[in-house]
Protein backbone atom coordinates (compact mmCIF):
# COMPACT_ATOMS: atom_id res chain seq x y z
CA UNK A 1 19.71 7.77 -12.01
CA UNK A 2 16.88 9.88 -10.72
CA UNK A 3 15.53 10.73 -7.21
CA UNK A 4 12.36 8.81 -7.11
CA UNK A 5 8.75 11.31 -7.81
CA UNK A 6 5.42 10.28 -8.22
CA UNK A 7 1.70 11.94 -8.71
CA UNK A 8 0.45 9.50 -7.38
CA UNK A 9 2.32 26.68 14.57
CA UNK A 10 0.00 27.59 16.81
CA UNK A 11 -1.61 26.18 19.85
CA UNK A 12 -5.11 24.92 19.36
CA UNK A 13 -8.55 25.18 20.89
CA UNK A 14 -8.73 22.98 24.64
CA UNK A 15 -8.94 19.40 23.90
CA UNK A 16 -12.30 18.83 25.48
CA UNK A 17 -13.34 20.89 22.54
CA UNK A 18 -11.67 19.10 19.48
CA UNK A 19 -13.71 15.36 18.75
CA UNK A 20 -16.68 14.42 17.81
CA UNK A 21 -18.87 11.41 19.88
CA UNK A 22 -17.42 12.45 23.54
CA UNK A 23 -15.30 11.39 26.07
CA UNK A 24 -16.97 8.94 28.00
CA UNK A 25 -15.25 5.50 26.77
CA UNK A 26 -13.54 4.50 23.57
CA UNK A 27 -14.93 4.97 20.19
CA UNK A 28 -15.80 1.40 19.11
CA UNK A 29 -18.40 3.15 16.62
CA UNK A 30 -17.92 6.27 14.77
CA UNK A 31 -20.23 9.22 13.94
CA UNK A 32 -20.76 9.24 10.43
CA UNK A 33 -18.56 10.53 7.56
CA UNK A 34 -18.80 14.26 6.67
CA UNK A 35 -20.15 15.01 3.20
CA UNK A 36 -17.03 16.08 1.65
CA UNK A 37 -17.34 17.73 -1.94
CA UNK A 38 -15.51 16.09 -4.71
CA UNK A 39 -11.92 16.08 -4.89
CA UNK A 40 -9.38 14.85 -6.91
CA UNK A 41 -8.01 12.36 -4.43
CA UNK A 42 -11.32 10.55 -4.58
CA UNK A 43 -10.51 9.65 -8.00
CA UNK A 44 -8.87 6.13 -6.00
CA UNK A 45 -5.82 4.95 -8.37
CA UNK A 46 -6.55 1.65 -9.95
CA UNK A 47 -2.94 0.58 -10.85
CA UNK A 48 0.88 0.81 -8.88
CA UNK A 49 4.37 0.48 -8.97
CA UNK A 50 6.76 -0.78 -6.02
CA UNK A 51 9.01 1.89 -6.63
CA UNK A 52 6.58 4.84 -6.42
CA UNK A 53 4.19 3.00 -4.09
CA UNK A 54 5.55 0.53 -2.57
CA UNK A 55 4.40 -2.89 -0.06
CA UNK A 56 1.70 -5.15 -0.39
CA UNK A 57 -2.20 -4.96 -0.71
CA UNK A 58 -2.22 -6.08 3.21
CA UNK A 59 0.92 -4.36 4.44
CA UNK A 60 -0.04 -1.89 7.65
CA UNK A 61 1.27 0.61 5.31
CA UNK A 62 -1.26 0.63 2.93
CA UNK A 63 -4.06 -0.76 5.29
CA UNK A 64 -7.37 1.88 5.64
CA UNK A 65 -8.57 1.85 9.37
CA UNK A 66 -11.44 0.52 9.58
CA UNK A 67 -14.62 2.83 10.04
CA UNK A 68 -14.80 1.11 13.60
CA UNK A 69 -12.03 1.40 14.74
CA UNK A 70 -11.56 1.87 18.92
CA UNK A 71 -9.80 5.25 19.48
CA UNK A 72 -8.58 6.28 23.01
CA UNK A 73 -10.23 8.70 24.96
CA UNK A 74 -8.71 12.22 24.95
CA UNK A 75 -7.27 12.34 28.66
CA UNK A 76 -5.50 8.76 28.12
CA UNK A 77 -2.17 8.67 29.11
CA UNK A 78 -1.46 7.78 25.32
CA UNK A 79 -3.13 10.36 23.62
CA UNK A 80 -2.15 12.88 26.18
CA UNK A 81 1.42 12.48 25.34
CA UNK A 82 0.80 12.37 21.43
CA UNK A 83 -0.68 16.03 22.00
CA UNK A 84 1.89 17.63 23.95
CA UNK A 85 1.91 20.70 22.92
CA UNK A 86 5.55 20.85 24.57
CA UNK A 87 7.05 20.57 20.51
CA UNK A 88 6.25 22.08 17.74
CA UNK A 89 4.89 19.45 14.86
CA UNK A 90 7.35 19.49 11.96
CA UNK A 91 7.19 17.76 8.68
CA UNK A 92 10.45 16.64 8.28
CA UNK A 93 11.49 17.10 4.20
CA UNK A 94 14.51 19.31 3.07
CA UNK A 95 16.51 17.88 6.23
CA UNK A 96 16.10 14.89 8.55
CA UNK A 97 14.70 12.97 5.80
CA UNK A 98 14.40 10.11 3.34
CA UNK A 99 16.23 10.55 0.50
CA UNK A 100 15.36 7.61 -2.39
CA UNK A 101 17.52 6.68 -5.91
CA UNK A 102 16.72 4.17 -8.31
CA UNK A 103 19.77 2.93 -9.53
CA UNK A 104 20.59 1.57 -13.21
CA UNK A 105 22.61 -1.75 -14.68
CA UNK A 106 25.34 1.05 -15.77
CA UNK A 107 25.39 2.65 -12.19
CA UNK A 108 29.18 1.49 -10.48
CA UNK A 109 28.90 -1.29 -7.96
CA UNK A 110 29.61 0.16 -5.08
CA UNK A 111 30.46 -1.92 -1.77
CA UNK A 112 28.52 -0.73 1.68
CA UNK A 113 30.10 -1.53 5.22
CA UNK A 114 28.17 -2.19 7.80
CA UNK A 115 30.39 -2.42 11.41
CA UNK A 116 33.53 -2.67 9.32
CA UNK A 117 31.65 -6.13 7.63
CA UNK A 118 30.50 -5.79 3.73
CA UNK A 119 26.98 -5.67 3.74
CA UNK A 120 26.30 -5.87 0.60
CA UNK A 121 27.41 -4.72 -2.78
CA UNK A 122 24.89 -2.94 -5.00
CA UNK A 123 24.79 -0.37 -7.74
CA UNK A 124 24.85 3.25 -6.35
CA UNK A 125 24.42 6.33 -8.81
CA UNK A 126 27.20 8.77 -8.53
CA UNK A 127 24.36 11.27 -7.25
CA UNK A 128 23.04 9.44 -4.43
CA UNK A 129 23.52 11.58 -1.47
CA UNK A 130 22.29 11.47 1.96
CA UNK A 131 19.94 13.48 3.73
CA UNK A 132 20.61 16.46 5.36
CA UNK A 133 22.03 18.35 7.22
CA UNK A 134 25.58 17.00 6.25
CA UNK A 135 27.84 14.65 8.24
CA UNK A 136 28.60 14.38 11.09
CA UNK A 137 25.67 16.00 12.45
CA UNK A 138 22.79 14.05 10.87
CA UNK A 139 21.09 10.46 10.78
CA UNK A 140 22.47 10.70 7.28
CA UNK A 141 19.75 7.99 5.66
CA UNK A 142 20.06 7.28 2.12
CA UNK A 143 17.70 4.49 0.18
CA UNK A 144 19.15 3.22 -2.64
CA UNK A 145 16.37 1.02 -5.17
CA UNK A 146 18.00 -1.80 -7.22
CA UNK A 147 17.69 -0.85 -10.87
CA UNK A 148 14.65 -4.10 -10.95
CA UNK A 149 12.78 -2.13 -8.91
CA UNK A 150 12.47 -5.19 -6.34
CA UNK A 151 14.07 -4.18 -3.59
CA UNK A 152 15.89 -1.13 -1.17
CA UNK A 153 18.62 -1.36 0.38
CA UNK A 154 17.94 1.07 3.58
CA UNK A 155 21.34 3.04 4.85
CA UNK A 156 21.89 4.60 8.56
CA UNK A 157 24.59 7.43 8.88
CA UNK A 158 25.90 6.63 5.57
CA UNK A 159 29.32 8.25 4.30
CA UNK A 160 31.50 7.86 1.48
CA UNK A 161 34.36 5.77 1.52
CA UNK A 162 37.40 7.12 -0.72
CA UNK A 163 36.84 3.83 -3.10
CA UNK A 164 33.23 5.05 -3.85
CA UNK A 165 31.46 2.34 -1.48
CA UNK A 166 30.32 3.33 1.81
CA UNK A 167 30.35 3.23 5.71
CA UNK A 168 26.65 2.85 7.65
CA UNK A 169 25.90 2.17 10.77
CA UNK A 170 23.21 0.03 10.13
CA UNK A 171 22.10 -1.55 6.57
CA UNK A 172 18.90 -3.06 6.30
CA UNK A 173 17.53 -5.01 2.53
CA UNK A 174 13.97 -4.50 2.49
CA UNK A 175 11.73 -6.40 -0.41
CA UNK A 176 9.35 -3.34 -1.97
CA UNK A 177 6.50 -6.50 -2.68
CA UNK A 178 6.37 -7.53 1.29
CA UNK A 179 4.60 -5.81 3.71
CA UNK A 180 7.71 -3.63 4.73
CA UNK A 181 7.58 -4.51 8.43
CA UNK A 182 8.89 -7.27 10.49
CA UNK A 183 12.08 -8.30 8.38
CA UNK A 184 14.19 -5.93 9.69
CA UNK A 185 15.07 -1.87 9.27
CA UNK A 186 17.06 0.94 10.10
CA UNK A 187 14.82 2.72 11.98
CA UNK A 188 14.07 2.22 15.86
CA UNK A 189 10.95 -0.04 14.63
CA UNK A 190 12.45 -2.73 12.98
CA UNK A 191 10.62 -1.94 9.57
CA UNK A 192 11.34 -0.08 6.45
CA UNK A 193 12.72 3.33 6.60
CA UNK A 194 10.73 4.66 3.25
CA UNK A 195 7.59 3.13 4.81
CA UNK A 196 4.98 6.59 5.28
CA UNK A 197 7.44 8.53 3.09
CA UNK A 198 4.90 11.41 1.44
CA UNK A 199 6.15 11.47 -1.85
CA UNK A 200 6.24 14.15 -4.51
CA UNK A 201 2.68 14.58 -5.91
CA UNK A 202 1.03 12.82 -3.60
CA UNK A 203 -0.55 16.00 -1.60
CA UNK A 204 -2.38 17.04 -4.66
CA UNK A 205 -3.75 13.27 -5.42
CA UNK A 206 -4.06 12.15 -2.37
CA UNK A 207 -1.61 10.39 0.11
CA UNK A 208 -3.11 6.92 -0.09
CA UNK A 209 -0.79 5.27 2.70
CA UNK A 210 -0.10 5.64 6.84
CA UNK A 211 2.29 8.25 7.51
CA UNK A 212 5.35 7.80 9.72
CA UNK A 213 5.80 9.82 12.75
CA UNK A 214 8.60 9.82 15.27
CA UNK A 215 8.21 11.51 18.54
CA UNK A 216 10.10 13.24 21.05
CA UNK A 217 11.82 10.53 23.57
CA UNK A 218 9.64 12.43 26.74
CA UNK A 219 6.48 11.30 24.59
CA UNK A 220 7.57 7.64 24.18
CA UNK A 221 6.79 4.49 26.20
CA UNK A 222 10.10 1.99 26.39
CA UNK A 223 7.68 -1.04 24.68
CA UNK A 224 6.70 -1.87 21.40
CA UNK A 225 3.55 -3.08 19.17
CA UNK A 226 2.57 -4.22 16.25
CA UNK A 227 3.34 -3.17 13.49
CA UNK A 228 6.91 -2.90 15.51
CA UNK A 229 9.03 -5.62 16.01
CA UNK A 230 12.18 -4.37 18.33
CA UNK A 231 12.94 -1.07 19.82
CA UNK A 232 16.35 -0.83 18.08
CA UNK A 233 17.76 1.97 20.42
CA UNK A 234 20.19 2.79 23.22
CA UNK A 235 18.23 5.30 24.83
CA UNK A 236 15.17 3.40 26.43
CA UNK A 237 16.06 4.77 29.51
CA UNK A 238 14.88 8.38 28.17
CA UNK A 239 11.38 7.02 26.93
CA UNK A 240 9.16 8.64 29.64
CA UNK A 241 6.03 8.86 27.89
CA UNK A 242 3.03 6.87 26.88
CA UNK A 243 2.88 6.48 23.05
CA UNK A 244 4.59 2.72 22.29
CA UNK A 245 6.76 2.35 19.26
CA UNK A 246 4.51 0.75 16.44
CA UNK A 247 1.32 2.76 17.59
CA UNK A 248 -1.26 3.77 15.40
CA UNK A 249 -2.53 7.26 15.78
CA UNK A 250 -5.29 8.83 13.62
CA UNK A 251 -8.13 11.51 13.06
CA UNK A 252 -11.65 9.92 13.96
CA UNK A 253 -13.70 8.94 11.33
CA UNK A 254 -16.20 11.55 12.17
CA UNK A 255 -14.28 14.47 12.49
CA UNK A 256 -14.93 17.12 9.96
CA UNK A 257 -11.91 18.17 8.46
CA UNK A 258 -13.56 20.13 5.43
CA UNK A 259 -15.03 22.47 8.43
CA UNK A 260 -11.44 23.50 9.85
CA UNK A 261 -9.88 25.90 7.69
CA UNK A 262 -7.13 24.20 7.09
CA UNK A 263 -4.68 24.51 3.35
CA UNK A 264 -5.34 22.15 1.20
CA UNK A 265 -2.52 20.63 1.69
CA UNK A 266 -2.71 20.67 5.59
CA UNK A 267 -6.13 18.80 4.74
CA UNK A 268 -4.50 16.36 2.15
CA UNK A 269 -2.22 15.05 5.12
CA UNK A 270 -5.19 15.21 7.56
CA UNK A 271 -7.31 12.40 4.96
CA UNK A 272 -4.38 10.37 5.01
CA UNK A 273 -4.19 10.31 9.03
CA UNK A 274 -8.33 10.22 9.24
CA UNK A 275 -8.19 7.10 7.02
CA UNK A 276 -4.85 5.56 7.34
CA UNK A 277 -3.16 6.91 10.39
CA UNK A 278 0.42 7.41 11.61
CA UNK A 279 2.82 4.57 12.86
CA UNK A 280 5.32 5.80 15.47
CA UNK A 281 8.20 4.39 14.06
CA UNK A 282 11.08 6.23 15.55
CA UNK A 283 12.02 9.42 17.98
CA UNK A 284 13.01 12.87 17.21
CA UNK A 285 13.45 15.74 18.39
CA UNK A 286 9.88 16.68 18.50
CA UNK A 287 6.70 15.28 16.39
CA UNK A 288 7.57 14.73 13.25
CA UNK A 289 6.09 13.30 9.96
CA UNK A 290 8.02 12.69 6.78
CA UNK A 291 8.43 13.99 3.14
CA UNK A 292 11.06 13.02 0.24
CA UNK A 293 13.26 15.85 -0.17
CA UNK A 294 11.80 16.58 -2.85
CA UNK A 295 8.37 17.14 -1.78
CA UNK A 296 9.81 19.76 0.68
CA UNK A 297 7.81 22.73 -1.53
CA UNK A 298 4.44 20.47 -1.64
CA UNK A 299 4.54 19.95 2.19
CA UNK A 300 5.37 23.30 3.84
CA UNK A 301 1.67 25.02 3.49
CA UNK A 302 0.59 21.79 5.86
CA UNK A 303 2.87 22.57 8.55
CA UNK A 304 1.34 25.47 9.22
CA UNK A 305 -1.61 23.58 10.40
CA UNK A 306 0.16 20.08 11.71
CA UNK A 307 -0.55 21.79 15.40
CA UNK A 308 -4.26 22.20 15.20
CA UNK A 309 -4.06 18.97 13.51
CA UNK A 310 -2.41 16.64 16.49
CA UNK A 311 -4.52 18.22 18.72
CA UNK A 312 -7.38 16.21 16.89
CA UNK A 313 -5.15 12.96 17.23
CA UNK A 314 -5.98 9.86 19.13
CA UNK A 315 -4.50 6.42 19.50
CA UNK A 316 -5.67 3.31 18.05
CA UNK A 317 -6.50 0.65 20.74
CA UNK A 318 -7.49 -2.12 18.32
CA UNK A 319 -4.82 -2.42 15.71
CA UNK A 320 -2.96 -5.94 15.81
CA UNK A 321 -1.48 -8.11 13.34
CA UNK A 322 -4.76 -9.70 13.02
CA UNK A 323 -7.09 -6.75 12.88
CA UNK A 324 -4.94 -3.98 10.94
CA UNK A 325 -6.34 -0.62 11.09
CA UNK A 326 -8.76 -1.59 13.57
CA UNK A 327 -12.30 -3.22 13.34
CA UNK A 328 -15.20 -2.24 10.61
CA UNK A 329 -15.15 -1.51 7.07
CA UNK A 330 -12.51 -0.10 5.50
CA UNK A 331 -12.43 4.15 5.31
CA UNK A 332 -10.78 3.86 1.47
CA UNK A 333 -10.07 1.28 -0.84
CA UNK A 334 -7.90 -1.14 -0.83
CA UNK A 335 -4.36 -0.60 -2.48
CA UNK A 336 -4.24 -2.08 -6.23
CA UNK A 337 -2.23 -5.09 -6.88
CA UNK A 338 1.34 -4.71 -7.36
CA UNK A 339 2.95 -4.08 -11.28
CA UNK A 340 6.48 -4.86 -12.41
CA UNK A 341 8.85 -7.30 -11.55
CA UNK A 342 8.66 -9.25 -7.99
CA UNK A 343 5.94 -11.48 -6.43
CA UNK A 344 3.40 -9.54 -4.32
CA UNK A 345 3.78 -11.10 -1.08
């Protein structure tokens, strides 16, 4: 067993300020790129592993917006409730996370209740643990990969059962060669829970995916969009916002990041949001992105500037299932094909 790895706050300036290209409507076309120096994230990976990176080619995980993409103007109800500056930004790592195994043939099978029904039986390494903080006070999600590397089964308040199997609230099995939404989940989105997990190494060479960001139950609209497919919650009645589950939200194309003064790893997080984005996929307590626990030490110089960075934010008006990440050219490469066991799909 090992816990998976891979290389692979202040308040900001007044937000009529903060983007490039103005106010006045929409941004169906974007100001061009900045000239960014080289960097070793530009170096685009040419191979991949479901494990490390999982979902297909043309999942909205791995999808680049495209470089015309429409963004909503800064005083739309949307983006005006993605900045509230009424939370501080978080990225959610040592605690409140996503904890991911890979399991082995020799790991014990281990049954997991769902509801008091077996969901499933699976092999679980001794280790696996979920995240903190511990029960009862915690979402308690714990990902375990089968030891093919072809699927996760997703967990939801997991706990131990005295036999070695254990209790969930909700089990989801999600196939690491789909497109990791629509097929069911364990988080208030319907998709995969590891979806827009930053994983270990990726600040340093570049966070080639969306991000996932739940918000703050003030900041959320009771609806749902693509890439959504439910709003898998009990609380509607508290959404009071603006932002839909399933939104896209993302740094225009134009904006300069390079000029900000930002860490490098507060920039590394900001590329990945200029060109890939955010899905909203659940609600917190606040705004909050998402590391592996493990990546809690290559995260924490961003959060420093995650404020200044949301105030930059916008929402995506033209992402559907049929134009993901918005219209234009795409603002990085396509993912690689798939490797290992499975058919991309």
């Amino acid at each position: 067993m090992f816990v998976l790895s891979i290389l692979a706050c202040q308040p900001s300036p007044s937000d009529a300020d903060v983007d490039a290209g103005g106010d006045t409507g929409p941004d169906t076309r974007p100001d061009p790129r900045p000239d960014d120096t080289a960097r070793a994230e530009d170096v685009f990976p040419t191979s991949r592993q479901a494990v490390e990176w999982p979902f297909s080619t043309r999942s909205p995980w791995n999808m680049p917006l495209g470089d015309a993409a429409a963004l909503s103007v800064t005083d739309d109800p949307c983006t005006v409730s993605l900045r509230s500056r009424g939370y501080t930004p978080w990225i959610n790592a040592e605690k409140w996370s996503h904890p991911i195994f890979l399991s082995s043939e020799g790991d014990p099978a281990r049954e997991i209740w769902a509801d008091e029904e077996l969901a499933a039986t699976a092999p679980v390494p001794e280790a696996a643990t979920p995240a903190l903080p511990e029960w009862p006070d915690t979402d308690a999600h714990m990902h375990i990969i089968d030891p093919l590397g072809q699927y996760v089964d997703e967990m939801w308040k997991a706990r131990r059962r005295d036999d070695g199997g254990w209790d969930v609230d909700s089990w989801a099995r999600v196939d690491l060669y789909g497109e990791g939404v629509g097929t069911g989940g364990v988080r208030v989105y319907g998709g995969s829970a590891i979806a827009g997990l930053i994983r270990v190494g990726e600040v340093e060479a570049g966070i080639h995916h969306a991000l996932s960001l739940a918000l703050a139950l003030d900041l959320l609209a009771p609806v749902w969009v693509w890439p959504a497919s439910e709003l898998s919650t009990t609380r509607e009645d508290d959404y009071l916002g603006a932002v839909a589950t399933g939104q896209l939200v993302a740094l225009p194309p134009g904006f300069d990041i390079g000029a900000q003064g930002w860490s490098e790893e507060g920039e590394a997080v900001a590329r990945a949001l200029q060109h890939y984005g955010a899905y909203v996929t659940d609600h917190a307590s606040g705004f909050a992105l998402y590391a592996a626990p493990e990546a809690e030490a290559d995260v924490d110089p961003a959060r420093d500037d995650l404020a200044d960075i949301r105030s930059h934010l916008r929402c995506v008006t033209d992402n559907t299932q049929a134009t993901p990440g918005g219209a234009g050219a795409r603002l990085a490469p396509l993912a690689p094909e798939l490797e290992g066991a499975g058919t991309e799909g």
